[in-house]
PDB file of N, CA and C in Angstrom:
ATOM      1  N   UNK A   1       0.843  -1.168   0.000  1.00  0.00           N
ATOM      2  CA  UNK A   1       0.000   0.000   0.000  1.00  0.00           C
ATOM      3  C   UNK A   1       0.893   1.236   0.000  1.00  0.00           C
ATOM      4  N   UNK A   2       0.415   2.606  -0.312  1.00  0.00           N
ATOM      5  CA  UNK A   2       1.190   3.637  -0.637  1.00  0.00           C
ATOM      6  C   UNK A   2       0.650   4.770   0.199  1.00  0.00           C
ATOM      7  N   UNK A   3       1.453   5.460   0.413  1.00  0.00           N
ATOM      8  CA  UNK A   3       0.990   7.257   1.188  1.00  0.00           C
ATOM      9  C   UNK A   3       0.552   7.844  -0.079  1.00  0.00           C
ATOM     10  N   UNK A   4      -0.593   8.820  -0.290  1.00  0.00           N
ATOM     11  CA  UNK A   4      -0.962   9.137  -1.323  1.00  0.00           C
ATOM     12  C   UNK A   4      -1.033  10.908  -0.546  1.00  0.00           C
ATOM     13  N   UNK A   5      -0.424  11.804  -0.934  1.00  0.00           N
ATOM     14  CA  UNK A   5      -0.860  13.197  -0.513  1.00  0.00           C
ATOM     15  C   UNK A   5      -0.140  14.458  -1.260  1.00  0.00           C
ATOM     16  N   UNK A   6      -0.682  15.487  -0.982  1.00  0.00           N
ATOM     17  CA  UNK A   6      -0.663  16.176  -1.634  1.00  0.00           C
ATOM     18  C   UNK A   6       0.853  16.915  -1.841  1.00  0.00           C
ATOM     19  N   UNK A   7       0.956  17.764  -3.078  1.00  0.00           N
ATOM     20  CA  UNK A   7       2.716  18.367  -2.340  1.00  0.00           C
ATOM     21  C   UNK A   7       2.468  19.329  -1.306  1.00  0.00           C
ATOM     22  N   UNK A   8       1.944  19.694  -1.180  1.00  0.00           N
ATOM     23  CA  UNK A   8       2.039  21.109   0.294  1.00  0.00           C
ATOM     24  C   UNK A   8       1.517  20.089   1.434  1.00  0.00           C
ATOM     25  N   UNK A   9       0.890  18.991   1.546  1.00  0.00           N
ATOM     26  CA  UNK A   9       1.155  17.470   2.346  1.00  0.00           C
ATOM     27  C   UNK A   9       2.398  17.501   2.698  1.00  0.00           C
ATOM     28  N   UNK A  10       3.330  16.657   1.426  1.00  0.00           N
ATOM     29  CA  UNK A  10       4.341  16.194   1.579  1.00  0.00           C
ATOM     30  C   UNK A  10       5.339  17.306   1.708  1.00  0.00           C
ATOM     31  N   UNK A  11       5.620  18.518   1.454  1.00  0.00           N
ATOM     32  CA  UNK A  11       6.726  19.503   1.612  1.00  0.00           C
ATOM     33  C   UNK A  11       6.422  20.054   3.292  1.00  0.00           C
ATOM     34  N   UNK A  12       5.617  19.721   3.908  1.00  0.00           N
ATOM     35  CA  UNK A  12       5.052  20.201   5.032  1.00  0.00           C
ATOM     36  C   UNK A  12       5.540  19.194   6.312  1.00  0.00           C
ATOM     37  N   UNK A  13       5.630  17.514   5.541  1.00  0.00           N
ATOM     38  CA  UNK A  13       5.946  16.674   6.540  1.00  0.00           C
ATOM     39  C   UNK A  13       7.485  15.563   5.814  1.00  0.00           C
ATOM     40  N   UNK A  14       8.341  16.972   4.707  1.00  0.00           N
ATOM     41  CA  UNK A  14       8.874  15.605   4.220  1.00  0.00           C
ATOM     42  C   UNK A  14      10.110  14.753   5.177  1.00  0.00           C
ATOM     43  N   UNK A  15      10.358  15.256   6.422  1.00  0.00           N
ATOM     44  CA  UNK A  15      11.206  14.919   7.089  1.00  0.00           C
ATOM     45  C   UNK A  15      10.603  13.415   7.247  1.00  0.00           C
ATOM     46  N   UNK A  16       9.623  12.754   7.791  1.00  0.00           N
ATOM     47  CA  UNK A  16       8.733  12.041   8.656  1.00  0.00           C
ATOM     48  C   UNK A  16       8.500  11.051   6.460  1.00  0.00           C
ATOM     49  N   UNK A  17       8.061  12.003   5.899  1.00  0.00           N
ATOM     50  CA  UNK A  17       8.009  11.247   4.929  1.00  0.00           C
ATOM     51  C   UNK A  17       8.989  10.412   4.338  1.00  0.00           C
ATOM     52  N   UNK A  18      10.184  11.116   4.152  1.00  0.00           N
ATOM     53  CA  UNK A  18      11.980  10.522   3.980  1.00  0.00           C
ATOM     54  C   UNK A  18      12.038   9.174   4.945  1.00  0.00           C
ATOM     55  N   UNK A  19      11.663   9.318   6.530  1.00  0.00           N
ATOM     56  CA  UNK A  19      12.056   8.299   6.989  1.00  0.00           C
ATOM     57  C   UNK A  19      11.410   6.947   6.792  1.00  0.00           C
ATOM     58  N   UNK A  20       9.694   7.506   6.312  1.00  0.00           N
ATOM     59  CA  UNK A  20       9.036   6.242   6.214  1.00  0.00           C
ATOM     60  C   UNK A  20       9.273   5.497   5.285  1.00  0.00           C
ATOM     61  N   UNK A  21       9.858   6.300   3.882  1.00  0.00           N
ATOM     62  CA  UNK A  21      10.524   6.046   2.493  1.00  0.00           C
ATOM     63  C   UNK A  21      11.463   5.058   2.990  1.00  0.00           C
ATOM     64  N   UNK A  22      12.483   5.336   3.818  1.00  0.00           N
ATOM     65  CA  UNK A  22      13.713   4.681   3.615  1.00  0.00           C
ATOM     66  C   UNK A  22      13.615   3.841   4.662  1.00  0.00           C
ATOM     67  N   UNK A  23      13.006   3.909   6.035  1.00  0.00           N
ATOM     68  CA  UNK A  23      12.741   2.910   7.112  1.00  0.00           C
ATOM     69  C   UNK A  23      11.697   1.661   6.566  1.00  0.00           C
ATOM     70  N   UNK A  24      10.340   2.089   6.164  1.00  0.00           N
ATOM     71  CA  UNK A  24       9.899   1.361   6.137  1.00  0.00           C
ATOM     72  C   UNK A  24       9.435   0.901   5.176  1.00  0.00           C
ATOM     73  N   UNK A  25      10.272   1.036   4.004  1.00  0.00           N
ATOM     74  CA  UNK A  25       9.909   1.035   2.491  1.00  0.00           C
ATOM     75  C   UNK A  25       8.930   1.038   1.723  1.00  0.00           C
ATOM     76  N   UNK A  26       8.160   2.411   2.159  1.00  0.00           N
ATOM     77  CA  UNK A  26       7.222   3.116   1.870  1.00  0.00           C
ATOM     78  C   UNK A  26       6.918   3.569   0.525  1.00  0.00           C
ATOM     79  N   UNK A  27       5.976   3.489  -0.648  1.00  0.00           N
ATOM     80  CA  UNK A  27       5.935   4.321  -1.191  1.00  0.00           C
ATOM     81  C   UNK A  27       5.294   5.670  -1.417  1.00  0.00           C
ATOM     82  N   UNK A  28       5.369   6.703  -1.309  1.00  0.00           N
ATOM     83  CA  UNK A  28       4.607   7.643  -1.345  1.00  0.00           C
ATOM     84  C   UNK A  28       4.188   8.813  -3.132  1.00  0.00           C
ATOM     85  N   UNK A  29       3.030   8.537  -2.972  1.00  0.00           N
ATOM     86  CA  UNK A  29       2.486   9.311  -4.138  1.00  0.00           C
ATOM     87  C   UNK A  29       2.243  10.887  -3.917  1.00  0.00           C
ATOM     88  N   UNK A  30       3.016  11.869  -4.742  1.00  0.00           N
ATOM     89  CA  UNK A  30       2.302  12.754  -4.033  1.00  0.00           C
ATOM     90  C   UNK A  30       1.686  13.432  -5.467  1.00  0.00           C
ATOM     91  N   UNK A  31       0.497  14.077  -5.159  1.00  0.00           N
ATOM     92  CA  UNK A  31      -0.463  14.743  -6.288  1.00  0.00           C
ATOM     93  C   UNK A  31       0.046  15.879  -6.446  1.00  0.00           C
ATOM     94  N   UNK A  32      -0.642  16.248  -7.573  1.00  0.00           N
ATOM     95  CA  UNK A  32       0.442  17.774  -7.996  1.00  0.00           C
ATOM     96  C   UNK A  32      -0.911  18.143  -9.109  1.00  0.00           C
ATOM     97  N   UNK A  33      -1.257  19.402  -8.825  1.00  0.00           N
ATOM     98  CA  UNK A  33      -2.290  20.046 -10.057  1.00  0.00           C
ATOM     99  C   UNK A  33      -1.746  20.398 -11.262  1.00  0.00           C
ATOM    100  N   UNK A  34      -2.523  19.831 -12.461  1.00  0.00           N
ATOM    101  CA  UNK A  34      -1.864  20.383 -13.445  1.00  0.00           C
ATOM    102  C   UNK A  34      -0.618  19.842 -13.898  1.00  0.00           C
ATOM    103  N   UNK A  35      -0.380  18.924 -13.167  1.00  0.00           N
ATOM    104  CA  UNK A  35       1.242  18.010 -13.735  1.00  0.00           C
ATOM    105  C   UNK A  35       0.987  16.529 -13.008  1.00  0.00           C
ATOM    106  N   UNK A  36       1.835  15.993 -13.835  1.00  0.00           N
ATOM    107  CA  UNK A  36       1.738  13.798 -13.211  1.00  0.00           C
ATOM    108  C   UNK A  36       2.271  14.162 -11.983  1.00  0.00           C
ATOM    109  N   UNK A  37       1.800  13.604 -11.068  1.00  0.00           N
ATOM    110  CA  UNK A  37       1.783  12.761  -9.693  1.00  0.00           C
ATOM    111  C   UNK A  37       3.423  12.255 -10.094  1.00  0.00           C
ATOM    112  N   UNK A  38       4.097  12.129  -8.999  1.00  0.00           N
ATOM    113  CA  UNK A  38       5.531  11.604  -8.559  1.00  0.00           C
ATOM    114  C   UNK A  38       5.303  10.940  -7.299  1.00  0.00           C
ATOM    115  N   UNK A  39       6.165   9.843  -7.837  1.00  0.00           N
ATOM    116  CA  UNK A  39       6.330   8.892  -6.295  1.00  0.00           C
ATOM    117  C   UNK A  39       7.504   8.760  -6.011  1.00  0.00           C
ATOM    118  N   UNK A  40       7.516   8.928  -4.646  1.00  0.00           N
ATOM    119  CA  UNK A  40       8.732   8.580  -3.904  1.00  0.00           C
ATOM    120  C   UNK A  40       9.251   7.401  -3.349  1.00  0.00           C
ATOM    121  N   UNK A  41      10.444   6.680  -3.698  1.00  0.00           N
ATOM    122  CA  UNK A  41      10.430   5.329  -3.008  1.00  0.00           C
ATOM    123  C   UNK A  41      12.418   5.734  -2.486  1.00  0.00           C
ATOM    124  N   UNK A  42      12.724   4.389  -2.005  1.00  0.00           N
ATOM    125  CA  UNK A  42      13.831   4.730  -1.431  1.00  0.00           C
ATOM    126  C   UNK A  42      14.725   3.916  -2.586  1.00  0.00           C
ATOM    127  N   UNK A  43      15.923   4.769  -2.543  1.00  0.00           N
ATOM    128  CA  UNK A  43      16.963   4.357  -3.300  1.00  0.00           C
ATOM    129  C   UNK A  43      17.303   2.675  -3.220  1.00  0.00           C
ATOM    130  N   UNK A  44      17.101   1.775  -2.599  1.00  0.00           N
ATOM    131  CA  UNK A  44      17.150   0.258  -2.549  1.00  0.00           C
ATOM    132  C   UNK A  44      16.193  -0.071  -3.108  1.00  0.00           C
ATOM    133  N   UNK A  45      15.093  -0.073  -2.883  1.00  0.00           N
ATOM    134  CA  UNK A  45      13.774  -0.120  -3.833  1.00  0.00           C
ATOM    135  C   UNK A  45      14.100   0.288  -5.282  1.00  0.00           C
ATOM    136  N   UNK A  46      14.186   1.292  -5.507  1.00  0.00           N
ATOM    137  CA  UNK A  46      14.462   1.932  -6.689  1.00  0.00           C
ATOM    138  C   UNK A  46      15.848   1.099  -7.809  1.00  0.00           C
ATOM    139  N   UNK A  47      16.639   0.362  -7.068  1.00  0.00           N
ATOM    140  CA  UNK A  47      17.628  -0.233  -7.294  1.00  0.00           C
ATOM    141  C   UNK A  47      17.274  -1.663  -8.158  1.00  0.00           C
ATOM    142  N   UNK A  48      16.443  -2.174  -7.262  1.00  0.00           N
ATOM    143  CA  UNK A  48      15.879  -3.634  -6.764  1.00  0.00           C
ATOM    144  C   UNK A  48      14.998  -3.602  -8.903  1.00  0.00           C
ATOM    145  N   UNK A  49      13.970  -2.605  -8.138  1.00  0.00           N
ATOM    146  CA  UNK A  49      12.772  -2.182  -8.971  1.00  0.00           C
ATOM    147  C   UNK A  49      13.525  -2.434 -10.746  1.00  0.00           C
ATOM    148  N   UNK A  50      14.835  -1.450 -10.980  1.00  0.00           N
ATOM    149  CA  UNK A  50      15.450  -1.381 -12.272  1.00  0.00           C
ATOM    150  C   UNK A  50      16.608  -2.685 -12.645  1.00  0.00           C
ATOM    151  N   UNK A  51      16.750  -3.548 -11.641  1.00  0.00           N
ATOM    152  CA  UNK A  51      17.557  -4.691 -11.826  1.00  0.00           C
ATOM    153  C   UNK A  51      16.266  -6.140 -12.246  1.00  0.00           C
ATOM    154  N   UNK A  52      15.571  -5.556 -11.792  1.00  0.00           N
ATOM    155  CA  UNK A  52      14.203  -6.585 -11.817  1.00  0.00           C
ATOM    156  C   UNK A  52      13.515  -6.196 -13.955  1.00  0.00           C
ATOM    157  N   UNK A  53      13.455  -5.207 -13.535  1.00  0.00           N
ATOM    158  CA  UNK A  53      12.962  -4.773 -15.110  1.00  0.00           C
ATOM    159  C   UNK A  53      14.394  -5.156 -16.085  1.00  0.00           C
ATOM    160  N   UNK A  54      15.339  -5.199 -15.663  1.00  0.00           N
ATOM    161  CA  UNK A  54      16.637  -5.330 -16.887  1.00  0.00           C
ATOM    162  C   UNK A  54      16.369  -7.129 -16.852  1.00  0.00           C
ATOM    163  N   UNK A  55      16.282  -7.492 -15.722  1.00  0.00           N
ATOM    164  CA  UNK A  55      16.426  -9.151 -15.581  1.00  0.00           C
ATOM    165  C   UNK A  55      15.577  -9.595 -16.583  1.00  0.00           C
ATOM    166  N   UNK A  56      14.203  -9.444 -16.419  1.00  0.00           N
ATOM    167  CA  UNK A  56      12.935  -9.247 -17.127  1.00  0.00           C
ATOM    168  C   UNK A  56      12.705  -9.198 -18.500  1.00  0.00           C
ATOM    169  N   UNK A  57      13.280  -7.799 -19.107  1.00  0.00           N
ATOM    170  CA  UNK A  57      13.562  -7.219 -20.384  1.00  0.00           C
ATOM    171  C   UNK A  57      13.395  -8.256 -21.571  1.00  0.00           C
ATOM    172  N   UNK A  58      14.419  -9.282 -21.314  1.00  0.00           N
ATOM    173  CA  UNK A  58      15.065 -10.293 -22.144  1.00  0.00           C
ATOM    174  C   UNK A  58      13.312 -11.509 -21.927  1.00  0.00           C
ATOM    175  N   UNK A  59      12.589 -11.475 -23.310  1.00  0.00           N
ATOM    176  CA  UNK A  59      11.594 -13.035 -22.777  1.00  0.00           C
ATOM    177  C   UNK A  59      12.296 -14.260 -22.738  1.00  0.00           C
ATOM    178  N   UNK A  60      13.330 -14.593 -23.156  1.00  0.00           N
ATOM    179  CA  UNK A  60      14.221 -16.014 -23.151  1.00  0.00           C
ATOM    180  C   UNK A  60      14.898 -16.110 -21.350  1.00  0.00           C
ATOM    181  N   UNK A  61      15.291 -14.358 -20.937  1.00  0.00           N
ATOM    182  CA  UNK A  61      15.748 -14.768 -19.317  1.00  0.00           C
ATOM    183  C   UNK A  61      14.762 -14.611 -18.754  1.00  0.00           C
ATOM    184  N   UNK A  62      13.668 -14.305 -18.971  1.00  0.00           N
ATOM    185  CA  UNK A  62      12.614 -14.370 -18.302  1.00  0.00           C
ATOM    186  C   UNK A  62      11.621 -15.281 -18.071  1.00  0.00           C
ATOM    187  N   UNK A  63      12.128 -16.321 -18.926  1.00  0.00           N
ATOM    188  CA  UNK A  63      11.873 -17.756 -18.519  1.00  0.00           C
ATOM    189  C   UNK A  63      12.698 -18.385 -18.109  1.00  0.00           C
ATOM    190  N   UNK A  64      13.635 -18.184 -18.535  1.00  0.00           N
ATOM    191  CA  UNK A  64      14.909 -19.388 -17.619  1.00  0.00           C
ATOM    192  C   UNK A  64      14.519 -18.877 -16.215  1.00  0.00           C
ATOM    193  N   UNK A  65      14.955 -17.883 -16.301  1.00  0.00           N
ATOM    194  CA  UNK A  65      14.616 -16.983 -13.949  1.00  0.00           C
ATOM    195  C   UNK A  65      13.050 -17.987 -13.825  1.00  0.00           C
ATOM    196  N   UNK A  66      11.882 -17.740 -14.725  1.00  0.00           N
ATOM    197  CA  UNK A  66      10.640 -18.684 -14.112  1.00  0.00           C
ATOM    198  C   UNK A  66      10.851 -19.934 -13.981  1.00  0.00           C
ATOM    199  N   UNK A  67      11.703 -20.273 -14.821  1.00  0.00           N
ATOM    200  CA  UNK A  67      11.800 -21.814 -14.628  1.00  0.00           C
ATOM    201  C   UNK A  67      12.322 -22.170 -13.265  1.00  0.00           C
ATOM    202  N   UNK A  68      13.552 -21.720 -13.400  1.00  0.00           N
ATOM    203  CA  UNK A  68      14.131 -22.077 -12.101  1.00  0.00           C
ATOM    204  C   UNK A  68      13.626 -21.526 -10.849  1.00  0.00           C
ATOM    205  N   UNK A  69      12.787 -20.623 -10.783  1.00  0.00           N
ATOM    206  CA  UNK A  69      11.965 -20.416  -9.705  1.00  0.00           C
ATOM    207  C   UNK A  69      10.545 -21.695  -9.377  1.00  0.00           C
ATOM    208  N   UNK A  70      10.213 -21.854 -10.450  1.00  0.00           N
ATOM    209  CA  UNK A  70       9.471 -23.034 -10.544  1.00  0.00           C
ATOM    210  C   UNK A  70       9.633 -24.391 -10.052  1.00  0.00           C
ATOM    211  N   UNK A  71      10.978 -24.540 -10.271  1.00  0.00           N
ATOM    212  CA  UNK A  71      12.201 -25.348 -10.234  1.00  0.00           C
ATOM    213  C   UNK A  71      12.304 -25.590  -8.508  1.00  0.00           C
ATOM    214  N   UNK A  72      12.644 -24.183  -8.165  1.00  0.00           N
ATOM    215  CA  UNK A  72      13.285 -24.276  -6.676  1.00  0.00           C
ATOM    216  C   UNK A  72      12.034 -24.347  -5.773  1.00  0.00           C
ATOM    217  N   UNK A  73      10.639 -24.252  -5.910  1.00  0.00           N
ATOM    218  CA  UNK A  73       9.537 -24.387  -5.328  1.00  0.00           C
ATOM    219  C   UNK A  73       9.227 -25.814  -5.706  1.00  0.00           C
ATOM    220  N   UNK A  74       9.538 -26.685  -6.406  1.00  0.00           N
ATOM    221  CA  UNK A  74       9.086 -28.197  -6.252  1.00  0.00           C
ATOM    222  C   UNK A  74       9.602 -28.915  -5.443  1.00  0.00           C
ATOM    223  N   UNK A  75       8.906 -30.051  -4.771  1.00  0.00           N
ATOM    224  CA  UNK A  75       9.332 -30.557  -4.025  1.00  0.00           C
ATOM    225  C   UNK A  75      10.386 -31.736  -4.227  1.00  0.00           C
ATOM    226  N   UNK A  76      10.395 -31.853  -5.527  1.00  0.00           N
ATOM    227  CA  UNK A  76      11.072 -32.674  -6.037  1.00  0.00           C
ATOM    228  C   UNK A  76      12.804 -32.469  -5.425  1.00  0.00           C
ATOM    229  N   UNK A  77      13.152 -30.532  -5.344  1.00  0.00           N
ATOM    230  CA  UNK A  77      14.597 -30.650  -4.919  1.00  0.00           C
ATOM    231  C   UNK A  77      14.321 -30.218  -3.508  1.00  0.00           C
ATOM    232  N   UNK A  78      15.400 -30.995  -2.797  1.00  0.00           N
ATOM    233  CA  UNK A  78      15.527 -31.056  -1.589  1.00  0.00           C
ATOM    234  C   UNK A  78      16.360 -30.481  -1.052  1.00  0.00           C
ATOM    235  N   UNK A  79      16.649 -29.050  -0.268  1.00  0.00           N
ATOM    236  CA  UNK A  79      17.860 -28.490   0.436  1.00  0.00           C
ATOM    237  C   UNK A  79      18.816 -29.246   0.753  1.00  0.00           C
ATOM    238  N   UNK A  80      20.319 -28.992   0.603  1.00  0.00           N
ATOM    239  CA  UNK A  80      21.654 -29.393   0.686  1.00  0.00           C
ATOM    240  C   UNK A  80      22.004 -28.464   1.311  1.00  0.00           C
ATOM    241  N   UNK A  81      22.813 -28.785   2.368  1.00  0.00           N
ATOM    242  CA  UNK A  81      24.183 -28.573   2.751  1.00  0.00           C
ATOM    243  C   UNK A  81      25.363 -28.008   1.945  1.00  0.00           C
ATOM    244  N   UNK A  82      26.148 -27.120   2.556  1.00  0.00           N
ATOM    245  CA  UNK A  82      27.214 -26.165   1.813  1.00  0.00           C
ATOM    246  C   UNK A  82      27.902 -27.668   1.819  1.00  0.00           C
ATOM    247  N   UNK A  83      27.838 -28.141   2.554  1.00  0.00           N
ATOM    248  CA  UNK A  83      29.068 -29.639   2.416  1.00  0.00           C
ATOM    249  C   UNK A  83      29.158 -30.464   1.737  1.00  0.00           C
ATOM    250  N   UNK A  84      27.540 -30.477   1.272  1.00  0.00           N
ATOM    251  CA  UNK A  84      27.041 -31.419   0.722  1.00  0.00           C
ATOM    252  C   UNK A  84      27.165 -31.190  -0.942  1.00  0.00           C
ATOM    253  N   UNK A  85      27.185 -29.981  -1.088  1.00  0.00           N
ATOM    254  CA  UNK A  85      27.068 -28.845  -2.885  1.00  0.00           C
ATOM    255  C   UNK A  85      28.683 -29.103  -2.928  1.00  0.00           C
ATOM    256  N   UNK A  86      29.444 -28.434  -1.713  1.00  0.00           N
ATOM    257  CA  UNK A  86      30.963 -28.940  -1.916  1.00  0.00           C
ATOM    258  C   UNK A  86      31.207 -29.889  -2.554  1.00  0.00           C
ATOM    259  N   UNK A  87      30.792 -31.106  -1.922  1.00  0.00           N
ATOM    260  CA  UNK A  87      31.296 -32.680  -2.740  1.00  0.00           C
ATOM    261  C   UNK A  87      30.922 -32.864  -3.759  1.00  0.00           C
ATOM    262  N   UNK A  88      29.333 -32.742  -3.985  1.00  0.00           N
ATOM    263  CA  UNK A  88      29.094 -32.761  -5.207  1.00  0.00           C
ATOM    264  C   UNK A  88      29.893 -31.755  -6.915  1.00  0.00           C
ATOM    265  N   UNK A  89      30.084 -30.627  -6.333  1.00  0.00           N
ATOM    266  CA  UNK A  89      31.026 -30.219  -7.221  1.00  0.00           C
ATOM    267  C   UNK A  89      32.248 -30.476  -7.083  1.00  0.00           C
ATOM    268  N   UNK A  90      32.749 -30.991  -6.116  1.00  0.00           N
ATOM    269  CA  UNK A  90      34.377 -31.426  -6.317  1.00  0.00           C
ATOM    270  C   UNK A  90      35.349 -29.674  -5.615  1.00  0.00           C
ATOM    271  N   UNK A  91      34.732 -29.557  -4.325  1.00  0.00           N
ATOM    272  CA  UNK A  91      35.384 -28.162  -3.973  1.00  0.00           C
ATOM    273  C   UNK A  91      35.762 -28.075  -2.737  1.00  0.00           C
ATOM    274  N   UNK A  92      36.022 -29.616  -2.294  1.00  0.00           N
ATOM    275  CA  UNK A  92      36.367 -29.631  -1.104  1.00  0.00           C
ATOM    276  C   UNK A  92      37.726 -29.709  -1.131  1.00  0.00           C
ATOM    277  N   UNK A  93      38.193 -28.921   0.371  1.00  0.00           N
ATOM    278  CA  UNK A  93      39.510 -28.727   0.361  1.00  0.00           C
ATOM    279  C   UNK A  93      40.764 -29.533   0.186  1.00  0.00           C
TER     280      UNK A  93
END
């Protein structure tokens, strides 16, 4: 869910707004007359958000990433051990 308010809202409380942005990874919409609405999110979000759309971009990696998400939700594979991935690749000391 998002803070939705106005700019003389948000220029009035942006201290409190900044923290909820970046504490509690908030997004906030703020309205503006006469021009598009801007949202505020925090620079990690914002990070996350444009690594997700580049991942995406590509429809061929954007099935391999589903697959193997698909993949890692069946029950078919079963969590291993770092010790256990070790041996199997041959990386033990």
């Amino acid at each position: 869910m998002s803070i939705s308010l106005t700019y003389t809202q948000a220029r009035a409380n942006l201290a409190k707004l900044l923290d909820e942005v970046s504490l509690n990874k908030e997004v906030v919409i703020i309205n503006r007359k006469n021009a598009e609405n801007v949202a505020m999110v925090s620079e990690s979000e914002l990070s996350f958000i444009l690594e997700t759309a580049h991942l995406l971009r590509s429809p061929k990696n954007a099935q391999r990433l589903l697959t193997a998400l698909l993949r890692s939700q069946s029950e078919e594979n079963k969590p291993q051990t770092v010790e256990a991935l070790k041996e199997e690749f041959g990386l033990n000391e």
